[in-house]
C-alpha atoms as a PDB file:
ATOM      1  CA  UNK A   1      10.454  19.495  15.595  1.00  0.00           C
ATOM      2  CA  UNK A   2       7.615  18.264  13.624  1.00  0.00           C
ATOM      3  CA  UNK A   3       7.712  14.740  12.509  1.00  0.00           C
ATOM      4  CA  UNK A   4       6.531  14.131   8.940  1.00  0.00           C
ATOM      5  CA  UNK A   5       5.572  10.639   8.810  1.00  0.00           C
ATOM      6  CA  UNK A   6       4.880   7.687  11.190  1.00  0.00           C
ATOM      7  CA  UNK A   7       5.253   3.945  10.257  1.00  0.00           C
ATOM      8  CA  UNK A   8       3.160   1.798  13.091  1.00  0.00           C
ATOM      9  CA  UNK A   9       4.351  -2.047  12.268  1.00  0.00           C
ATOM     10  CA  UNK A  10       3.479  -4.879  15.665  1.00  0.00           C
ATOM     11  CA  UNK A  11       6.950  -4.171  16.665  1.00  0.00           C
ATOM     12  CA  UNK A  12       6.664  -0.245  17.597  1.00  0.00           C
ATOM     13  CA  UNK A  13       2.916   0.031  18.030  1.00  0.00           C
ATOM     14  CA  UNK A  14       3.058   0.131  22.019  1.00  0.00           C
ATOM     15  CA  UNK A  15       5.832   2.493  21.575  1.00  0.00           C
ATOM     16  CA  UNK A  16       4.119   4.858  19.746  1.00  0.00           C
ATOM     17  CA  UNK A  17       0.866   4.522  22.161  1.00  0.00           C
ATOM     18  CA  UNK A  18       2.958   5.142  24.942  1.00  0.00           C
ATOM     19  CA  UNK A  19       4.660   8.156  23.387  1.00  0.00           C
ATOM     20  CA  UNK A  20       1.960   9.594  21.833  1.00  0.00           C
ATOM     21  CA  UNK A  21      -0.733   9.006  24.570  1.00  0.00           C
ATOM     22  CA  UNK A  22      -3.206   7.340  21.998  1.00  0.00           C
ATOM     23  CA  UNK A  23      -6.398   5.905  23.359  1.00  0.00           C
ATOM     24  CA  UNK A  24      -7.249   2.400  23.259  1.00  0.00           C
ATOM     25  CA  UNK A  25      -5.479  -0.830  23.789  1.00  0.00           C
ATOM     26  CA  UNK A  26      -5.465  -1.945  20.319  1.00  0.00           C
ATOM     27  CA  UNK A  27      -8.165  -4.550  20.521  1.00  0.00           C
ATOM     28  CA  UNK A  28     -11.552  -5.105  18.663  1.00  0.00           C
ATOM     29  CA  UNK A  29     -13.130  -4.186  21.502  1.00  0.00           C
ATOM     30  CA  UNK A  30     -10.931  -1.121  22.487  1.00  0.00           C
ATOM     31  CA  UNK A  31      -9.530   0.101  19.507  1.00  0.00           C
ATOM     32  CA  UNK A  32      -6.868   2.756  19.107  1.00  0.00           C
ATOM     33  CA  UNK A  33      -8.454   5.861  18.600  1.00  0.00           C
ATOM     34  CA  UNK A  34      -6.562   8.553  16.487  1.00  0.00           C
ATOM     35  CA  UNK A  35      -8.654  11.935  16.159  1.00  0.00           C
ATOM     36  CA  UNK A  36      -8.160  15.762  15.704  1.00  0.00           C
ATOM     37  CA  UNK A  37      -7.048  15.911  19.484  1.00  0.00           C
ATOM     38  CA  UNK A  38      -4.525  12.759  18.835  1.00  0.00           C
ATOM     39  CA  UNK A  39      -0.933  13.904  18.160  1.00  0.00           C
ATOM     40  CA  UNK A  40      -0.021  12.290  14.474  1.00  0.00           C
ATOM     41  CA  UNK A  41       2.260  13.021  12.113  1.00  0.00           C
ATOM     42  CA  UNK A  42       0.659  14.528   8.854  1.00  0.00           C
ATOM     43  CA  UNK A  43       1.765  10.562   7.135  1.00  0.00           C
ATOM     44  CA  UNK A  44       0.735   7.795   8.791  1.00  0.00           C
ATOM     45  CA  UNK A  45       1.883   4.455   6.914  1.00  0.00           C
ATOM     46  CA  UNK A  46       0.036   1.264   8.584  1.00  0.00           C
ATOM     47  CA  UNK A  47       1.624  -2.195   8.418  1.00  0.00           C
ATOM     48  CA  UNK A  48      -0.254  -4.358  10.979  1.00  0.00           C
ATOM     49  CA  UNK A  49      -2.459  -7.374  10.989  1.00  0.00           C
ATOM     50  CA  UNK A  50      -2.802  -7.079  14.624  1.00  0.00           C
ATOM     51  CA  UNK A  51      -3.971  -4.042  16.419  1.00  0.00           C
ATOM     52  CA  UNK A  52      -7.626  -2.344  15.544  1.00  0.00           C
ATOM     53  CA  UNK A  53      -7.189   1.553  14.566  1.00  0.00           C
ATOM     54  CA  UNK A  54     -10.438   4.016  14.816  1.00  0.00           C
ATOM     55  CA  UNK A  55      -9.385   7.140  12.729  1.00  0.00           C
ATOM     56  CA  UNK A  56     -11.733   9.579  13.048  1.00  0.00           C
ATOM     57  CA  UNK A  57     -11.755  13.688  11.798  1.00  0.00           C
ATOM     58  CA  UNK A  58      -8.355  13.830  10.406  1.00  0.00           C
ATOM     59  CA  UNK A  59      -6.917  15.840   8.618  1.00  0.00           C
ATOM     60  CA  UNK A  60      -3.593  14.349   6.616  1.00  0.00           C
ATOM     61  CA  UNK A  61      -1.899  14.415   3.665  1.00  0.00           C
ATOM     62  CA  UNK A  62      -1.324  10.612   3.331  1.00  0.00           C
ATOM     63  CA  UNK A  63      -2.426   7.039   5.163  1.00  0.00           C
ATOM     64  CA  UNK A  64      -0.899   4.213   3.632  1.00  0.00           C
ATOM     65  CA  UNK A  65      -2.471   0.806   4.205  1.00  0.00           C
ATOM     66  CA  UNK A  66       0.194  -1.935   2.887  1.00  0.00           C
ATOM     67  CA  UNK A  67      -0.820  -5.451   4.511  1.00  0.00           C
ATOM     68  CA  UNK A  68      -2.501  -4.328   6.702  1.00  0.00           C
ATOM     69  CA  UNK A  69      -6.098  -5.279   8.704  1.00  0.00           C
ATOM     70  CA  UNK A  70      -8.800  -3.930  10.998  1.00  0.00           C
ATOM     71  CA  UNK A  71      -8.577  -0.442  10.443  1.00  0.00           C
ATOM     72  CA  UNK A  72     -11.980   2.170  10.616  1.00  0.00           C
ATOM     73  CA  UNK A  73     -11.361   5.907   8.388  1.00  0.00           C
ATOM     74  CA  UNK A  74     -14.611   7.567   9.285  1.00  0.00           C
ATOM     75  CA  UNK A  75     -15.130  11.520   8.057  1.00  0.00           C
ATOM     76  CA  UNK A  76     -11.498  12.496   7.858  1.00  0.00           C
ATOM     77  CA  UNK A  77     -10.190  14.417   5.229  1.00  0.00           C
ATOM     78  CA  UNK A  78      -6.580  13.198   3.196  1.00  0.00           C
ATOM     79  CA  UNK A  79      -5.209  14.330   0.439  1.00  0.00           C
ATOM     80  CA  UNK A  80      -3.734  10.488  -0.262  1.00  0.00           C
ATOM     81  CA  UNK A  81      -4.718   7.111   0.257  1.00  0.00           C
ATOM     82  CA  UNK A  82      -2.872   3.983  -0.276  1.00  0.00           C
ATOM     83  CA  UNK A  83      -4.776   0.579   0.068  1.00  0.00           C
ATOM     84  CA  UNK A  84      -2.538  -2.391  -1.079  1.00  0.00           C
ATOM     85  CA  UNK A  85      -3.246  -6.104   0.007  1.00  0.00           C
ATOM     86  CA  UNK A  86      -5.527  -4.735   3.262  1.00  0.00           C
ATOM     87  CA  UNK A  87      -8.563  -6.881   4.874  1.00  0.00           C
ATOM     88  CA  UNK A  88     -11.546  -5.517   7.185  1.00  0.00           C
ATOM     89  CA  UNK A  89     -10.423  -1.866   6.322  1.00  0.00           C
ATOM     90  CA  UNK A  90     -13.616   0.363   6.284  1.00  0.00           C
ATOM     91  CA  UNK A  91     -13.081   4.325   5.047  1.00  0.00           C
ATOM     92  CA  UNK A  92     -16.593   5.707   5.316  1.00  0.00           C
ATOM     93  CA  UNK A  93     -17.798   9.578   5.014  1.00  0.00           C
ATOM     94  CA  UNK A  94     -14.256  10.662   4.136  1.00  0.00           C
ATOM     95  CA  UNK A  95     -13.145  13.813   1.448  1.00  0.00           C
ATOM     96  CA  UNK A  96     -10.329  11.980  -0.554  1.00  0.00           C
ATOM     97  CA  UNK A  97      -7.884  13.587  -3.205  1.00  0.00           C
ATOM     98  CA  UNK A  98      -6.167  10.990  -4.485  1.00  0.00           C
ATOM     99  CA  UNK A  99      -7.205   7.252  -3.909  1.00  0.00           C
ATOM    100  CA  UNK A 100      -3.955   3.915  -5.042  1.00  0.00           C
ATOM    101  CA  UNK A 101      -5.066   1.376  -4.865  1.00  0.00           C
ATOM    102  CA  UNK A 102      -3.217  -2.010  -5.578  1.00  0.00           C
ATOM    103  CA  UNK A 103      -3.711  -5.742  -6.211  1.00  0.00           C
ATOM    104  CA  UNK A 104      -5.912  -7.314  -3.609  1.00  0.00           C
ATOM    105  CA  UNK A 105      -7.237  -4.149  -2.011  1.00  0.00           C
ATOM    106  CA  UNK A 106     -11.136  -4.954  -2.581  1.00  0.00           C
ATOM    107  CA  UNK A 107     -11.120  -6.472   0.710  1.00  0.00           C
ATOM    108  CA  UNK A 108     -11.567  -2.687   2.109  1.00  0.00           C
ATOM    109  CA  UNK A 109     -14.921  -1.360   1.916  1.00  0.00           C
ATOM    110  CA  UNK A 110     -15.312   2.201   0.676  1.00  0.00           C
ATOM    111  CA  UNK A 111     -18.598   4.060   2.396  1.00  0.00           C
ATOM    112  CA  UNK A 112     -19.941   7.153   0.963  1.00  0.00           C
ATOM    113  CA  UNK A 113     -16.914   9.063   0.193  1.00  0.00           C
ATOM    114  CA  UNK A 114     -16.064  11.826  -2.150  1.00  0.00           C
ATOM    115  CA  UNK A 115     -12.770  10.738  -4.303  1.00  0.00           C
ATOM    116  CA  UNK A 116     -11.519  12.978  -6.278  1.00  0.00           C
ATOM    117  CA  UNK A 117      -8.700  10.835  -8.070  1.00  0.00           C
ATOM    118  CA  UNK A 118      -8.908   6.702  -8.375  1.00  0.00           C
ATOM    119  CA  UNK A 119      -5.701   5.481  -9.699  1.00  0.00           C
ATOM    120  CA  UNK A 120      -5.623   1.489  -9.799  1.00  0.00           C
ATOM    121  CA  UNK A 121      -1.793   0.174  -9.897  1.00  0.00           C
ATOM    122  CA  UNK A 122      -2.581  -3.142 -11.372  1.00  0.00           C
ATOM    123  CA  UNK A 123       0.873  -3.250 -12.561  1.00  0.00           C
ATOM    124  CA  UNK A 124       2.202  -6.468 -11.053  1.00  0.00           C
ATOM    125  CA  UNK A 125      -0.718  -8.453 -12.630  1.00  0.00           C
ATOM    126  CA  UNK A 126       0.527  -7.437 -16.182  1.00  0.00           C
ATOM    127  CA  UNK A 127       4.266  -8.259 -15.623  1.00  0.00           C
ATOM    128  CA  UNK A 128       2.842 -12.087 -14.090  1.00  0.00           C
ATOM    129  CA  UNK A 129       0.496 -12.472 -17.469  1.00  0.00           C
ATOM    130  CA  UNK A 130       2.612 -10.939 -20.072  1.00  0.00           C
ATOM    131  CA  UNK A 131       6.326 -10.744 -19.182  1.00  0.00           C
ATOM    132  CA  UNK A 132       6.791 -14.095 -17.649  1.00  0.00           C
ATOM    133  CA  UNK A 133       5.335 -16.117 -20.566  1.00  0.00           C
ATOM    134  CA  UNK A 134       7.160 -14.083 -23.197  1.00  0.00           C
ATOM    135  CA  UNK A 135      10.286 -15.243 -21.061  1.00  0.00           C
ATOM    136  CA  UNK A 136       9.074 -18.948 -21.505  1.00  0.00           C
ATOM    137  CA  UNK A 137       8.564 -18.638 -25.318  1.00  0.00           C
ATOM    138  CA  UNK A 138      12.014 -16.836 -25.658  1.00  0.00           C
ATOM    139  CA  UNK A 139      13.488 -19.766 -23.870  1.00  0.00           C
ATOM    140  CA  UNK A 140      11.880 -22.285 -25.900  1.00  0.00           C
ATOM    141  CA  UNK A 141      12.313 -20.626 -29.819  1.00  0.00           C
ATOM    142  CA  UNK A 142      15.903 -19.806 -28.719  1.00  0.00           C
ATOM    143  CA  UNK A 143      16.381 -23.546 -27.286  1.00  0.00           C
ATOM    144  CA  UNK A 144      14.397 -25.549 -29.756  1.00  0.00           C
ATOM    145  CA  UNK A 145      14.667 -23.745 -32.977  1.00  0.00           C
ATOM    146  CA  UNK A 146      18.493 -22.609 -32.848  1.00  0.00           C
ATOM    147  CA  UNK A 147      18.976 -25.786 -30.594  1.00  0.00           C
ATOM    148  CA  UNK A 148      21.272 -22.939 -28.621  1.00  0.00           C
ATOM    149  CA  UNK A 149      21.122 -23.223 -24.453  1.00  0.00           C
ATOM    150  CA  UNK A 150      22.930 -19.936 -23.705  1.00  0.00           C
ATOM    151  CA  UNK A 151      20.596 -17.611 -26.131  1.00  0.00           C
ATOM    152  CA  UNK A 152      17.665 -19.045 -24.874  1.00  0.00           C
ATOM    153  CA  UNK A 153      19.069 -18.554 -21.178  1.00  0.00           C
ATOM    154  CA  UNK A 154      20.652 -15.165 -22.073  1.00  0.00           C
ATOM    155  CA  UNK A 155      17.093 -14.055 -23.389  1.00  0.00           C
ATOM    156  CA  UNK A 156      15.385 -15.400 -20.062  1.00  0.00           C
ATOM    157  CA  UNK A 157      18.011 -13.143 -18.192  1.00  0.00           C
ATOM    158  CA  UNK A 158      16.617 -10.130 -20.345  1.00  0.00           C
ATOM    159  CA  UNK A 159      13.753 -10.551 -19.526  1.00  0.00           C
ATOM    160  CA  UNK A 160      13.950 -10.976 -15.843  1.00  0.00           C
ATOM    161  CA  UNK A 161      15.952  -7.773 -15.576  1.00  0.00           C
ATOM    162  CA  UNK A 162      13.458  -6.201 -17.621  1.00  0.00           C
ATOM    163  CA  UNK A 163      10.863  -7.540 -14.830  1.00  0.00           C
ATOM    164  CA  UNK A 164      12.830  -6.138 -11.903  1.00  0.00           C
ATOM    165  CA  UNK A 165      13.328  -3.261 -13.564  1.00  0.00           C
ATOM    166  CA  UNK A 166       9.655  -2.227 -14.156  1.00  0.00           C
ATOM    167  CA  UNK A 167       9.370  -3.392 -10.454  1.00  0.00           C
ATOM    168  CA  UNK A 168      11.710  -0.615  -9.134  1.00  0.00           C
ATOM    169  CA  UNK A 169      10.194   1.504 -11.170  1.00  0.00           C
ATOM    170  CA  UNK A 170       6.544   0.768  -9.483  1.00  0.00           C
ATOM    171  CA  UNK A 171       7.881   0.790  -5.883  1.00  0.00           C
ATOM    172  CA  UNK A 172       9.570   4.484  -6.895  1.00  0.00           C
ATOM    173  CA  UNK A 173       6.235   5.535  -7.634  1.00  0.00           C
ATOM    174  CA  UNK A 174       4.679   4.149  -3.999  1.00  0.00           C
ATOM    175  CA  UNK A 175       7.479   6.319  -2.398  1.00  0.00           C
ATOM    176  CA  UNK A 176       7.271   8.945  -4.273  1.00  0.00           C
ATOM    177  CA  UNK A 177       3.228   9.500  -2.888  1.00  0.00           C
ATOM    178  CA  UNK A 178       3.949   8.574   0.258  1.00  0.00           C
ATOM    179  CA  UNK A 179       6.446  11.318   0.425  1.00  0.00           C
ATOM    180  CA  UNK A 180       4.110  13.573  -1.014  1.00  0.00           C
ATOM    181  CA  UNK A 181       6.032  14.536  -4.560  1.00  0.00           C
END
């Protein structure tokens, strides 16, 4: 049975080495080494701060990069990758289809690549500048022009859910790639 996707986090990485037989301890000086000869699932979703990854002459439909560090892409092709709040990530000489990227991914350096798609989810900035202070001046007109606490609280409440809302929404749309929809 062929697995579709593989989620390496510090608790299951030596579980997954020892499984999968991957090369290298994991260190800067002995990284793990994922190639064409490795045996990977067609998804690989990184969430490690940890452990140094070499990923060299893949081919995969998706590598997700959510908080995650020290990690080399060099001339693999993917069909989707997802950089979000990553540091020391390198991709260099790859074929991309479809680059995400989110808040705080500049801190991964992109090396003569060919992207096909760059879509830039900068969604969560807008709801901080834009959504929160319109909840702060609905609390205050409500409060200090009708002088009434639960309109100006009930308004505040709106605008949360609205908040969350658009939030769910956003984190549908990360699942939705990583699955591959």
């Amino acid at each position: 049975m062929q697995i579709d996707s593989i989620i390496i986090t510090r608790r299951n990485f030596d579980k997954f080495r020892r499984q999968y037989g991957w090369k290298g301890q994991g260190t800067k000086e002995d990284p793990v080494i994922l190639d064409k000869d490795s045996s990977i699932a067609p998804r690989l979703i990184f969430n490690v701060k940890k452990y140094h990854f070499h990923l060299r002459t893949l081919n995969l439909k998706c590598i997700d990069l959510k908080y995650s560090r020290n990690i080399l892409i060099e001339n693999c092709t993917l069909h989707t990758l997802y950089l979000s709040n990553c540091k020391n990530v390198i991709v260099r000489g790859s074929t991309i289809n479809q680059l995400v990227t989110e808040f705080r991914w500049k801190k991964a350096t992109l090396e003569s690549n060919t992207i096909e798609n760059h879509q830039k989810n900068t969604f969560h900035i807008y709801l901080l500048f834009i959504l929160l202070p319109s909840a702060i001046l609905c609390f205050l007109l409500f409060y200090f022009i009708n002088f009434n606490l639960f309109f100006a609280v009930v308004g505040v409440i709106l605008i949360f859910i609205l908040i969350i809302y658009c939030e769910i929404l956003s984190e549908q749309q990360r699942y939705c790639l990583r699955k591959g929809r």
